[in-house]
N, C-alpha and C. Protein backbone atom coordinates (compact mmCIF):
# COMPACT_ATOMS: atom_id res chain seq x y z
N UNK A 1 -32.69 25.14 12.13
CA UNK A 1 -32.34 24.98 10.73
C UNK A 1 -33.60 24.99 9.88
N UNK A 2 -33.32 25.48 9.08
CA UNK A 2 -34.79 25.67 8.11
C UNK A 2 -35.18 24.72 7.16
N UNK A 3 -33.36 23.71 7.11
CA UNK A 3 -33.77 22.46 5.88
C UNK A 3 -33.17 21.35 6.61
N UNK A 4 -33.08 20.40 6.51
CA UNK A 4 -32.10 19.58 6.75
C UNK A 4 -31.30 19.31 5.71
N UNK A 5 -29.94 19.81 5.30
CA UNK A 5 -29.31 19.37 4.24
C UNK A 5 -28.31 18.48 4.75
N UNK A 6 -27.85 17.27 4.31
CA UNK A 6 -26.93 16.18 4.72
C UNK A 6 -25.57 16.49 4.01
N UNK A 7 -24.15 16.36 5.19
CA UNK A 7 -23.72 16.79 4.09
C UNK A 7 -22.81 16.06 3.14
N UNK A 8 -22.26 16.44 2.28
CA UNK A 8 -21.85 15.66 0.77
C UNK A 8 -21.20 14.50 1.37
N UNK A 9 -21.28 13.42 0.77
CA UNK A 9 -20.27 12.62 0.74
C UNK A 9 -18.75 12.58 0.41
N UNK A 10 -17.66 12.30 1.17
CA UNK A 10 -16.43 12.74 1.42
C UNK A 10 -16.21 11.76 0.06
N UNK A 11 -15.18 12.19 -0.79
CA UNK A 11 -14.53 11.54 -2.29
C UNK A 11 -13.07 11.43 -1.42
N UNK A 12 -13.42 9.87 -1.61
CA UNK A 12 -11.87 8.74 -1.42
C UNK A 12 -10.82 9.32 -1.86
N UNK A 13 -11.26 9.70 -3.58
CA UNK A 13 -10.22 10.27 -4.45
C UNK A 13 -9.60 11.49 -4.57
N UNK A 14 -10.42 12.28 -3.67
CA UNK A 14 -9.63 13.77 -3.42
C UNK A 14 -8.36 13.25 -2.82
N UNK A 15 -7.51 14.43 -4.11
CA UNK A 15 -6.21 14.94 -3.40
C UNK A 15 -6.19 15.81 -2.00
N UNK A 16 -5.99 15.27 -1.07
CA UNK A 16 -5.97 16.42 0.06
C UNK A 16 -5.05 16.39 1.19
N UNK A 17 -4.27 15.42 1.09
CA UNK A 17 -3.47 15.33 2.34
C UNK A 17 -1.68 15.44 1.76
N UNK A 18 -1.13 16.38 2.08
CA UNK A 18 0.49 16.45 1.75
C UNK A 18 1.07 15.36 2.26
N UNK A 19 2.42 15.13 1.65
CA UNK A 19 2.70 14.24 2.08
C UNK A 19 3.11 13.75 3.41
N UNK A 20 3.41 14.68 4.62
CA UNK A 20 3.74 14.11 5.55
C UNK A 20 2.32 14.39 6.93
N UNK A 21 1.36 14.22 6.58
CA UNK A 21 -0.17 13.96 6.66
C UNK A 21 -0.09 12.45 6.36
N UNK A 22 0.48 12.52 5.43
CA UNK A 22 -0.36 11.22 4.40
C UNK A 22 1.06 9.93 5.54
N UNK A 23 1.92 10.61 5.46
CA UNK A 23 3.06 9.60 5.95
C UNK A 23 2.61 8.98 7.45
N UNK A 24 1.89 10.46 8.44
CA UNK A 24 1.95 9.75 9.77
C UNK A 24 0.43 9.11 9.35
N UNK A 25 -0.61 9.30 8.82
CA UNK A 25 -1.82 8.41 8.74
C UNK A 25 -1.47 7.32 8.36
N UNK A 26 -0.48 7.20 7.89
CA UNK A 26 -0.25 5.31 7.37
C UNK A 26 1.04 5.17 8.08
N UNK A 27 1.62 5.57 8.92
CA UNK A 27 2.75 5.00 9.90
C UNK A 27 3.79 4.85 9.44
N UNK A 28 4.05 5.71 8.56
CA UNK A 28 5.61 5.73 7.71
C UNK A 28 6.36 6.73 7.37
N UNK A 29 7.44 6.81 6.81
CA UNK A 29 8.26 8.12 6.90
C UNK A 29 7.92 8.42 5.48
N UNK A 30 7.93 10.38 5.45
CA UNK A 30 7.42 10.73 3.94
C UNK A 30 8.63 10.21 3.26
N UNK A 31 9.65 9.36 3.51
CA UNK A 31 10.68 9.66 2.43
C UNK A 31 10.27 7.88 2.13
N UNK A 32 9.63 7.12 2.61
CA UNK A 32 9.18 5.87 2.24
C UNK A 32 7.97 6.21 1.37
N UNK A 33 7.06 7.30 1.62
CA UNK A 33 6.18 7.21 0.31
C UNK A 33 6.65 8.06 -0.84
N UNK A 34 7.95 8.16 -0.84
CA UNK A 34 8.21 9.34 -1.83
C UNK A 34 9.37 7.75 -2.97
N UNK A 35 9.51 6.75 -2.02
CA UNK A 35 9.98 5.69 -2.60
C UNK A 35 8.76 4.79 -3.45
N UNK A 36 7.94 4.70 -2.60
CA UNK A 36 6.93 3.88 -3.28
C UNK A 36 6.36 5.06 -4.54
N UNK A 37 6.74 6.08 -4.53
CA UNK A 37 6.09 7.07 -5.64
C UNK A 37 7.09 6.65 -6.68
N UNK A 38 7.92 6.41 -6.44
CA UNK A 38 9.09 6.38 -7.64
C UNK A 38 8.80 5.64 -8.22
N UNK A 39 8.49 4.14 -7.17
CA UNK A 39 8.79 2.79 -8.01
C UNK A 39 6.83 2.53 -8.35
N UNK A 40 6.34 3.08 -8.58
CA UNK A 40 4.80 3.44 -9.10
C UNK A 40 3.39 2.44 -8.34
N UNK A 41 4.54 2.01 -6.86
CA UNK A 41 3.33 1.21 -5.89
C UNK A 41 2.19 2.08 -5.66
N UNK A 42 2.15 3.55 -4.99
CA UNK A 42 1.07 4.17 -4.65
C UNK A 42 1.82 5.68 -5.05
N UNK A 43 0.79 5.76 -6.15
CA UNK A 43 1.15 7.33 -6.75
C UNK A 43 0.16 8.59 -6.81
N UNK A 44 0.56 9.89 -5.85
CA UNK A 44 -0.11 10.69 -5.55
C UNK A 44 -0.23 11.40 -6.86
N UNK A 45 -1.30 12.23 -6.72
CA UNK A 45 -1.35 13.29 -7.36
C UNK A 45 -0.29 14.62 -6.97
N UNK A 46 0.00 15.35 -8.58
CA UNK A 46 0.79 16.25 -8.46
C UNK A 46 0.45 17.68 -8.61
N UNK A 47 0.02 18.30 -7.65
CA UNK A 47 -0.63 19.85 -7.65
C UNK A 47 0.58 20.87 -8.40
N UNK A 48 -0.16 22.04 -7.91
CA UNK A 48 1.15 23.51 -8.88
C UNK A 48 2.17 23.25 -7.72
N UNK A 49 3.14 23.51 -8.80
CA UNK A 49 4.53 23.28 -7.83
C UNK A 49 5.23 22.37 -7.41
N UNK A 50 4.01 21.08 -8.13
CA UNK A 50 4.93 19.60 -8.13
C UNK A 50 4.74 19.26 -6.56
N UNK A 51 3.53 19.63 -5.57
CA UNK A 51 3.57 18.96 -4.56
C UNK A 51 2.68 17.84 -4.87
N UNK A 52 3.29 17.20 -3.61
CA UNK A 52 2.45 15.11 -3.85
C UNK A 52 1.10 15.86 -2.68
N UNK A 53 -0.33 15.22 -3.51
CA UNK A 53 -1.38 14.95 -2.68
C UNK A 53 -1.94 13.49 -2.76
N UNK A 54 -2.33 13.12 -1.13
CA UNK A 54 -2.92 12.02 -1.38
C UNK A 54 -4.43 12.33 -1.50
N UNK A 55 -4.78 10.94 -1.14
CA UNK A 55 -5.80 10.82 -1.07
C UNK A 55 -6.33 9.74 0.03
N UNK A 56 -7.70 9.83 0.45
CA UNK A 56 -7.97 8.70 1.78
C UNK A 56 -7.34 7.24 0.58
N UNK A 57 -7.74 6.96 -0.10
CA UNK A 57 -7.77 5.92 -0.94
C UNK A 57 -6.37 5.43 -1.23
N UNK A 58 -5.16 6.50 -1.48
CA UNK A 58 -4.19 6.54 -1.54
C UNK A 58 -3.35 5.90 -0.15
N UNK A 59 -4.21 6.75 0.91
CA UNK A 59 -3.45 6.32 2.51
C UNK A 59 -3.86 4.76 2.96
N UNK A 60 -4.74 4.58 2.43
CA UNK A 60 -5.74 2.86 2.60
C UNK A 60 -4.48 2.36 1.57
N UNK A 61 -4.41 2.40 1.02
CA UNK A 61 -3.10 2.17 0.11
C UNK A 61 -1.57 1.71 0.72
N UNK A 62 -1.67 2.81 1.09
CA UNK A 62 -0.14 2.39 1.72
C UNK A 62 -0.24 1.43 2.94
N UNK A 63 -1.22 2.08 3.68
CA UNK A 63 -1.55 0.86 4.84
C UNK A 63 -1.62 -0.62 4.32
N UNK A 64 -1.87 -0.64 3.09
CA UNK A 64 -2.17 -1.94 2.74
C UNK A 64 -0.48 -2.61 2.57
N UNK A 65 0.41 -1.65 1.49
CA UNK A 65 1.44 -2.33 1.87
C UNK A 65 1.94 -2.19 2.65
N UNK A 66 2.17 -1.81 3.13
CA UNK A 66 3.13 -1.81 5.10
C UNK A 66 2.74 -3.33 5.07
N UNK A 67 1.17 -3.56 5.66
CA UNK A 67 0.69 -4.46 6.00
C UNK A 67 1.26 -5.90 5.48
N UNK A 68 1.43 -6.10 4.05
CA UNK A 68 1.56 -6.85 3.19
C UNK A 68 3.63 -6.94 3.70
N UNK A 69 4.08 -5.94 3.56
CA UNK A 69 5.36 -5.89 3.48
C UNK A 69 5.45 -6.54 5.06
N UNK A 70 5.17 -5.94 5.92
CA UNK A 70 5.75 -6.03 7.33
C UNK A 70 5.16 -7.49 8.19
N UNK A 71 3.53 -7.39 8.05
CA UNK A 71 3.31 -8.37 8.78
C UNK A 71 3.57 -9.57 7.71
N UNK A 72 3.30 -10.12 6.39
CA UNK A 72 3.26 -10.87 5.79
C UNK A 72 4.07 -11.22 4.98
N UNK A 73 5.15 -10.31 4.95
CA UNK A 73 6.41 -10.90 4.58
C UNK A 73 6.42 -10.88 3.01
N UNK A 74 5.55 -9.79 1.74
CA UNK A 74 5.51 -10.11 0.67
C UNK A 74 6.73 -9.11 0.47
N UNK A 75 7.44 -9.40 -0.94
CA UNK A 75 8.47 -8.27 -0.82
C UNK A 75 7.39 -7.41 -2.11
N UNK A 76 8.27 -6.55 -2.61
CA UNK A 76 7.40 -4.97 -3.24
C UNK A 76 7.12 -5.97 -4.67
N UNK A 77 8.18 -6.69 -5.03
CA UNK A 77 7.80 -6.96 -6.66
C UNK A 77 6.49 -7.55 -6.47
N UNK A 78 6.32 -8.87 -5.32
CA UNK A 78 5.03 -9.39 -4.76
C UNK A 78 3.31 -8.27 -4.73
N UNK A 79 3.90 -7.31 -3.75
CA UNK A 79 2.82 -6.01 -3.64
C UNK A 79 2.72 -5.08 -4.86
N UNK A 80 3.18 -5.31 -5.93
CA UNK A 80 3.13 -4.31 -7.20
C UNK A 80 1.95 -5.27 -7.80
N UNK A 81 2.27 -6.76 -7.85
CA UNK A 81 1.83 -7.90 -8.58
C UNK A 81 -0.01 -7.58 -7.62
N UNK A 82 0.22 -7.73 -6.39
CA UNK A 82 -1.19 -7.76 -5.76
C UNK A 82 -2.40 -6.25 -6.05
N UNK A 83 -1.57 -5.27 -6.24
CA UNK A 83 -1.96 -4.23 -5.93
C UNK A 83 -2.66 -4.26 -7.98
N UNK A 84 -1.96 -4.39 -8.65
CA UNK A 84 -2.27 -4.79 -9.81
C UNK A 84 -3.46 -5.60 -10.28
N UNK A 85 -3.53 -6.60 -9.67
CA UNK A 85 -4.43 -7.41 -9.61
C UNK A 85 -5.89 -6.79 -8.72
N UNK A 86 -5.40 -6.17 -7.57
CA UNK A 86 -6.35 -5.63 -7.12
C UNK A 86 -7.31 -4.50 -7.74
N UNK A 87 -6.65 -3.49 -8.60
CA UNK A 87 -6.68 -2.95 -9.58
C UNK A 87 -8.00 -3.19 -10.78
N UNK A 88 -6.98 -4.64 -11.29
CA UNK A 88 -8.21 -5.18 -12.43
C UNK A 88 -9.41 -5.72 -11.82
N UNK A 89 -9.33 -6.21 -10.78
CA UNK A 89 -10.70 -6.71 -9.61
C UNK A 89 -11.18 -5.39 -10.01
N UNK A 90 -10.99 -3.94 -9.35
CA UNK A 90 -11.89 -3.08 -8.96
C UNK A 90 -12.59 -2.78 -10.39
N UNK A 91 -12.14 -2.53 -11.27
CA UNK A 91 -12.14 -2.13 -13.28
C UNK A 91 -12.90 -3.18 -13.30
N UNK A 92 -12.99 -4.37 -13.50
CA UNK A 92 -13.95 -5.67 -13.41
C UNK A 92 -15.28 -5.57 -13.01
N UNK A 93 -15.13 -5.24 -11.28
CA UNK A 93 -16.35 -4.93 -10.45
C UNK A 93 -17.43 -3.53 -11.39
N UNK A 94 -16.58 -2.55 -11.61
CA UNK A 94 -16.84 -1.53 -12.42
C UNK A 94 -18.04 -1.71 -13.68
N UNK A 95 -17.18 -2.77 -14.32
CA UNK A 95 -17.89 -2.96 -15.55
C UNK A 95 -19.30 -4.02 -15.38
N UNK A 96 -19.05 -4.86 -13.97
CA UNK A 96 -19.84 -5.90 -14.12
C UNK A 96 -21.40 -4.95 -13.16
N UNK A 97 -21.30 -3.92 -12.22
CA UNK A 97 -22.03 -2.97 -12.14
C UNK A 97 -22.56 -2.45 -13.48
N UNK A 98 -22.19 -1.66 -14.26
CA UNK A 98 -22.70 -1.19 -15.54
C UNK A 98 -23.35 -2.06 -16.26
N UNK A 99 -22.86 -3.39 -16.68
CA UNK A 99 -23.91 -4.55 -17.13
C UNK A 99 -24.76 -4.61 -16.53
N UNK A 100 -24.74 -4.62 -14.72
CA UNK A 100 -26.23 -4.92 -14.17
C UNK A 100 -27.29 -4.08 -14.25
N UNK A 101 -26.38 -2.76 -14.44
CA UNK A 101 -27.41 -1.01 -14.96
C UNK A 101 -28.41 -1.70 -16.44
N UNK A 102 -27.60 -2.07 -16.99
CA UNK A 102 -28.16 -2.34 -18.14
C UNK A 102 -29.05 -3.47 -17.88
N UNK A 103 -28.97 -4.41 -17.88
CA UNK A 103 -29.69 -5.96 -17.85
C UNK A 103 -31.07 -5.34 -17.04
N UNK A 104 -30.96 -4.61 -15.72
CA UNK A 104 -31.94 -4.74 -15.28
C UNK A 104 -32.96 -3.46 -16.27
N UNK A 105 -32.01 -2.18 -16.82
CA UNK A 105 -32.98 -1.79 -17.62
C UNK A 105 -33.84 -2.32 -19.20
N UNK A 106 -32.86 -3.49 -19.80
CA UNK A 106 -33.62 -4.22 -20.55
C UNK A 106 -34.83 -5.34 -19.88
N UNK A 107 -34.66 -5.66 -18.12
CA UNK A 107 -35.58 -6.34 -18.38
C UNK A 107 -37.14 -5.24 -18.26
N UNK A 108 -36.54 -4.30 -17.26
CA UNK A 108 -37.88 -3.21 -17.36
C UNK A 108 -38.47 -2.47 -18.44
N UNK A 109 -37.98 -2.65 -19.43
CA UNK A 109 -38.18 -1.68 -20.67
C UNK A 109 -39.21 -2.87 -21.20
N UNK A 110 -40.55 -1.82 -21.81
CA UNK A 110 -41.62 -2.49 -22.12
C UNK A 110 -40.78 -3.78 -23.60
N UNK A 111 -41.64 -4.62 -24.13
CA UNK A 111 -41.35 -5.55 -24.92
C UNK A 111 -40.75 -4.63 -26.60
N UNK A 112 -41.72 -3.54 -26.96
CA UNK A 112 -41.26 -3.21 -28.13
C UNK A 112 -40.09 -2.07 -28.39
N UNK A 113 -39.50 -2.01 -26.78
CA UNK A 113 -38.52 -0.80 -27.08
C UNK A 113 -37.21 -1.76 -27.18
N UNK A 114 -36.99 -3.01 -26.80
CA UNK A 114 -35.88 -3.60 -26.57
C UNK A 114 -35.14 -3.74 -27.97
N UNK A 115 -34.65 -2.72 -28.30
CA UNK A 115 -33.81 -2.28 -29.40
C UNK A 115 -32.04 -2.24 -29.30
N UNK A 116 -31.14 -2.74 -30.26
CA UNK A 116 -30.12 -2.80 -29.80
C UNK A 116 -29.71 -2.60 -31.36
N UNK A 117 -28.80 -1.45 -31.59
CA UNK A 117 -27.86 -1.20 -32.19
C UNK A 117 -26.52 -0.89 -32.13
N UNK A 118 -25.49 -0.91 -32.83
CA UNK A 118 -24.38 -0.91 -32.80
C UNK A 118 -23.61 0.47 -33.87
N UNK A 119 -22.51 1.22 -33.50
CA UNK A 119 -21.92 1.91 -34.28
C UNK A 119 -20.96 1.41 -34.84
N UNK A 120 -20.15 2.09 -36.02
CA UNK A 120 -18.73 1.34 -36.37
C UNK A 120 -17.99 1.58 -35.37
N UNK A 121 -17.45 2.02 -34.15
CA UNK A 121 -16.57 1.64 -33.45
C UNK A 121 -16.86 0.49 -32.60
N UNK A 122 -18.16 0.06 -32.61
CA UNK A 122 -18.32 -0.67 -31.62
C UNK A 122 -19.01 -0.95 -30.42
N UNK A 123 -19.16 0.28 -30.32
CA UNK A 123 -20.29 0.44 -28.82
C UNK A 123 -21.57 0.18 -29.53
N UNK A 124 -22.03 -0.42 -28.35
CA UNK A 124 -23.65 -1.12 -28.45
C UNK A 124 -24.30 0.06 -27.82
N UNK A 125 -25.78 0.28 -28.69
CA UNK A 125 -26.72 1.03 -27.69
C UNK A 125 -27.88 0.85 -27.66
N UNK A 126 -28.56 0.39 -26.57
CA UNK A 126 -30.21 0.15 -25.78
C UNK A 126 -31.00 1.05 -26.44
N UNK A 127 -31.66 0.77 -27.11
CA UNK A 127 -32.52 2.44 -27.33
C UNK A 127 -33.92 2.11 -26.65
N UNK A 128 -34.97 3.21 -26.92
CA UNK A 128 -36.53 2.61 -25.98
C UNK A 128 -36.25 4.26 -24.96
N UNK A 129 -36.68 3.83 -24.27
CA UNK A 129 -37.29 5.44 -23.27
C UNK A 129 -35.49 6.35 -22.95
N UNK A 130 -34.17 5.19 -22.05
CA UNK A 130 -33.58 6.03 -21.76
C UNK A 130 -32.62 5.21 -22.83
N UNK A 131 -31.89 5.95 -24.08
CA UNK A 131 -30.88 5.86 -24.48
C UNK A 131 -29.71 5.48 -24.24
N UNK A 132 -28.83 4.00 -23.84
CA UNK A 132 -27.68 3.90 -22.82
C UNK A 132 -26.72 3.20 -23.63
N UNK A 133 -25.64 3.65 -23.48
CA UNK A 133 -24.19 3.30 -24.06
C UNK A 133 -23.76 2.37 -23.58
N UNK A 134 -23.01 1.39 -24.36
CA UNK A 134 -22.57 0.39 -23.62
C UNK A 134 -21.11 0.16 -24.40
N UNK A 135 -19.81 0.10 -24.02
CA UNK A 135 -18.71 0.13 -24.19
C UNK A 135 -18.44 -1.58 -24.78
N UNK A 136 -18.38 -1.59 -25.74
CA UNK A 136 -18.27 -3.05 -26.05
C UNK A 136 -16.63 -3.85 -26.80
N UNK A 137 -16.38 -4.19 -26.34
CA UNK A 137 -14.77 -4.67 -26.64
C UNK A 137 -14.98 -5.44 -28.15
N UNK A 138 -13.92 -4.70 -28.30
CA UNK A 138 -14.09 -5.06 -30.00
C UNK A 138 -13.42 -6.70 -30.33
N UNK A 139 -13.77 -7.64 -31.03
CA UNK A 139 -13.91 -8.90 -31.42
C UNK A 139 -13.00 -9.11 -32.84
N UNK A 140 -12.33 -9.88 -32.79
CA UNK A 140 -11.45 -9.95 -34.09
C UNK A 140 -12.50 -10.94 -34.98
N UNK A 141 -12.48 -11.08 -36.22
CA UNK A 141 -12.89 -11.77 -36.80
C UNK A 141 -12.40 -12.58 -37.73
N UNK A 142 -12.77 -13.89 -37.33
CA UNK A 142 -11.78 -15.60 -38.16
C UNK A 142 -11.05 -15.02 -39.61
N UNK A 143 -9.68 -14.78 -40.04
CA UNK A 143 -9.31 -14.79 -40.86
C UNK A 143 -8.81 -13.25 -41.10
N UNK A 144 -9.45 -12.65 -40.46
CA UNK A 144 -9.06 -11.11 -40.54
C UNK A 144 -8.30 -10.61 -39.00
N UNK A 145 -6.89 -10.07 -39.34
CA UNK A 145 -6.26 -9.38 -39.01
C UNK A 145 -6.54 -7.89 -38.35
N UNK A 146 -6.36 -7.43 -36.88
CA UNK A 146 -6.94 -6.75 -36.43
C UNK A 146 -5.91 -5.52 -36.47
């Protein structure tokens, strides 16, 4: 070989497995994930032609409820509620990564770039060497109606 190239990292989130791929990797019949598609527990993507693709992330998914349903006895309204929650955990984790992007580039940024402005929608931005956006949840204010 003339390089060593490594190769890509596999995306969780690719659509790639039809559904009855996706059914025997998680130990269930396609017409049980075509139920949980309905009732919006684990929902594939929909290619041309309206076929269901999963995804690894999707099949970790279903394994999870089987798991939840079969060994532990939660029923689906239970696993909608967990999977939900699990959900805002990951969106959480998400954002609290991006703060740490940031924090650690304000503490590295020399003393006179530590600049912080704001637009009218709201987003905050770092200015100084790298320019960085920061998504900032908008704040009602005492007496005013949002």
């Amino acid at each position: 070989m003339s390089g060593s190239r490594l190769p890509q990292p596999i995306d969780s989130d690719a659509p790639v497995f039809v559904i009855s791929v996706a059914a025997q990797l998680a130990g269930m019949h396609p017409q049980t994930l075509r139920t949980y598609d309905r009732m919006g527990l684990v929902v594939p993507r929909r290619m041309a032609k309206r076929g269901r693709r999963y995804s690894a992330r999707d099949v970790a998914r279903l394994r999870l409820v089987q798991r939840l349903s079969q060994d532990q006895g939660v029923n689906l309204e239970g696993i909608r509620r967990i999977l939900s929650m699990q959900n805002e955990i990951d969106e959480l984790r998400r954002q609290l990564e991006d703060m740490t992007a940031v924090v650690a580039a304000i503490r590295t940024a020399p003393p006179g770039t530590r600049l912080f402005t704001a637009d009218e929608t709201g987003d905050v931005h770092l200015g100084g060497a790298g320019v960085r956006r920061i998504r900032a949840q908008p704040l009602a204010l005492p007496g005013r109606k949002s």
